[in-house]
Protein backbone atom coordinates (compact mmCIF):
# COMPACT_ATOMS: atom_id res chain seq x y z
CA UNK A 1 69.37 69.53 157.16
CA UNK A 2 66.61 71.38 158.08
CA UNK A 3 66.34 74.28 160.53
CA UNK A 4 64.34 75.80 162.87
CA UNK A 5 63.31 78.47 160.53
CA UNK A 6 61.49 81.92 160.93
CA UNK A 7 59.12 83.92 159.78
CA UNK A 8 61.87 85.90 157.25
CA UNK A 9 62.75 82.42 155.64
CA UNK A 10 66.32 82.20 157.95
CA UNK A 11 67.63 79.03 158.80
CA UNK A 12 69.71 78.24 162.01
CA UNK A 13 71.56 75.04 162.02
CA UNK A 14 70.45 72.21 164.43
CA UNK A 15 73.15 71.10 166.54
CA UNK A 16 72.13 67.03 166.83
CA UNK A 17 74.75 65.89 168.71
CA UNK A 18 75.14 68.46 170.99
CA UNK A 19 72.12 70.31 171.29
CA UNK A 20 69.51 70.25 173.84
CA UNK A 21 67.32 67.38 172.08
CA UNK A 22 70.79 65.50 171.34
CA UNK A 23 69.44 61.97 173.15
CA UNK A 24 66.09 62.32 170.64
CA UNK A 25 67.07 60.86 167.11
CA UNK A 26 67.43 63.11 164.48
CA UNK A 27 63.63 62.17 163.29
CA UNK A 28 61.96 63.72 166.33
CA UNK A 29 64.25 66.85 166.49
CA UNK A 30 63.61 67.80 162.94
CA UNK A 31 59.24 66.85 163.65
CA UNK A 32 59.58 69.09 167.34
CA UNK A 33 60.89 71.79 165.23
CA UNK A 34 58.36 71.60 162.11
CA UNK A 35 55.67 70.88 164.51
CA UNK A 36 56.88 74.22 166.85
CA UNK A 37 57.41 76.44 163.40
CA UNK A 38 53.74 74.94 162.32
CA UNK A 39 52.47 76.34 165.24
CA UNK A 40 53.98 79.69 165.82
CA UNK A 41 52.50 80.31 161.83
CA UNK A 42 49.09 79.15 162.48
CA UNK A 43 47.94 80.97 165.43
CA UNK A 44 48.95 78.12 168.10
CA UNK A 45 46.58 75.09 166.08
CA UNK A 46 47.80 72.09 165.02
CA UNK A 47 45.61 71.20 162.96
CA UNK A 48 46.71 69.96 159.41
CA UNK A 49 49.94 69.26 160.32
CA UNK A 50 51.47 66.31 158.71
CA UNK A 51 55.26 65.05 159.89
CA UNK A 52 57.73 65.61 156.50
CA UNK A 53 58.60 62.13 156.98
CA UNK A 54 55.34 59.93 155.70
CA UNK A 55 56.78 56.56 157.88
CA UNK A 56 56.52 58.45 161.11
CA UNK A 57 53.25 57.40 162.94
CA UNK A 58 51.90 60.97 164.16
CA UNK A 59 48.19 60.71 165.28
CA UNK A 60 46.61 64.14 165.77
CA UNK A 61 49.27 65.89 168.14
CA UNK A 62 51.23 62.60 169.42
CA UNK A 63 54.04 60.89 168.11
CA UNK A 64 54.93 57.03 168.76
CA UNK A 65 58.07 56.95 169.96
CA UNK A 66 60.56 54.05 171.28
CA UNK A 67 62.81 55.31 174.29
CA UNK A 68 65.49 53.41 175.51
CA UNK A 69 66.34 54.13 179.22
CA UNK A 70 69.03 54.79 180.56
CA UNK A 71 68.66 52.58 183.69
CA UNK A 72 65.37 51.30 184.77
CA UNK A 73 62.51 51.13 181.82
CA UNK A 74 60.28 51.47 185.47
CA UNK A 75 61.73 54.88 186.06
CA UNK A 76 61.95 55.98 182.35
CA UNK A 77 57.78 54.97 181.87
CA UNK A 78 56.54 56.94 185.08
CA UNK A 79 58.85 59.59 183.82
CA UNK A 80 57.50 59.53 180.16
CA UNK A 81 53.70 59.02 181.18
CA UNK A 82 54.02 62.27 183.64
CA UNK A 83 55.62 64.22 179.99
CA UNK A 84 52.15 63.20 178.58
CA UNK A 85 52.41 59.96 177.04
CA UNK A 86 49.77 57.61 176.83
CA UNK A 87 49.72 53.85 175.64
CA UNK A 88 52.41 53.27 177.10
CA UNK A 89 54.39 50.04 177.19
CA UNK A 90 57.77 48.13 178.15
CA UNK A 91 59.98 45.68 176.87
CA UNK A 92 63.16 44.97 178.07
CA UNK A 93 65.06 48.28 178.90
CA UNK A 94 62.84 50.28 176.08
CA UNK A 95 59.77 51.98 175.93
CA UNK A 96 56.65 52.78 173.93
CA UNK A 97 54.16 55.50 173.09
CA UNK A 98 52.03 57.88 171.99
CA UNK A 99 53.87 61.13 173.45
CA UNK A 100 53.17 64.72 172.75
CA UNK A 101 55.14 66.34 170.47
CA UNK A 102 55.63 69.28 172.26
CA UNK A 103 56.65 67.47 175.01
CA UNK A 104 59.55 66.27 173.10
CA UNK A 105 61.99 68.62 174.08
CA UNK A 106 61.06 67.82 177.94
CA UNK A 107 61.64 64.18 177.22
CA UNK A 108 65.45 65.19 176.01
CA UNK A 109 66.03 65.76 179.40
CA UNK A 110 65.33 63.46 180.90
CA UNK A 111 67.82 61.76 183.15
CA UNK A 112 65.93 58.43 182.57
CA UNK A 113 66.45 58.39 179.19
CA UNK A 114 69.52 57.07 177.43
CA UNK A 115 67.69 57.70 173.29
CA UNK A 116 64.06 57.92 172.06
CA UNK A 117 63.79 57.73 168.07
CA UNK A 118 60.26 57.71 166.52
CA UNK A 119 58.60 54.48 165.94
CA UNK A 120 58.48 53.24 162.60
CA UNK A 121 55.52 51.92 160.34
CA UNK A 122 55.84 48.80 159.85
């Protein structure tokens, strides 16, 4: 388990069930908190960052993720294209997309949204 980390090396334990990303799989809460710890220790820039899992399809700042809605996919797209994501798509009561990673934690709450978990290559 990783954690959120600082800059004296502490760890503080991610609560995945309960915490405030607890509808994102535990993929994209572990990338929004390397990808926020990346940041805060390189002045703000993404750049170089690479996801610690090599299947997760990260493309400059984005991740593609598959979100299952809790109601309408309508509803949960317009809600996920207004976070920031892009490419977006629908299929049945899920859907897909290139979303910010910092917008991640946003996405959590998301009434819409019954679970996102990062797309897998295939």
């Amino acid at each position: 388990s990783i954690g959120t980390g600082n800059q004296a090396g502490e760890q503080d334990a991610i609560d995945y069930k309960n915490g405030p990303l607890s509808k994102l799989g535990r993929d994209l809460t572990d990338l929004y908190y390397a990808h926020e710890f990346y940041l805060k220790s390189h002045d703000g820039s993404a750049e170089g960052f690479q996801p610690a899992n090599p299947s997760m399809r990260v493309i400059e700042d984005m991740v593609i993720i598959d979100a299952v809605a809790a109601e309408s996919a309508a509803d949960l797209q317009r809600d996920l294209e207004a976070a920031g994501m892009i490419e977006s798509a629908t299929a049945g009561g899920m859907v897909s997309g290139r979303l910010p990673i910092a917008a991640l934690a946003t996405v959590a709450s998301l009434e819409s949204l019954q679970f996102a978990r990062a797309s897998q290559s295939q």
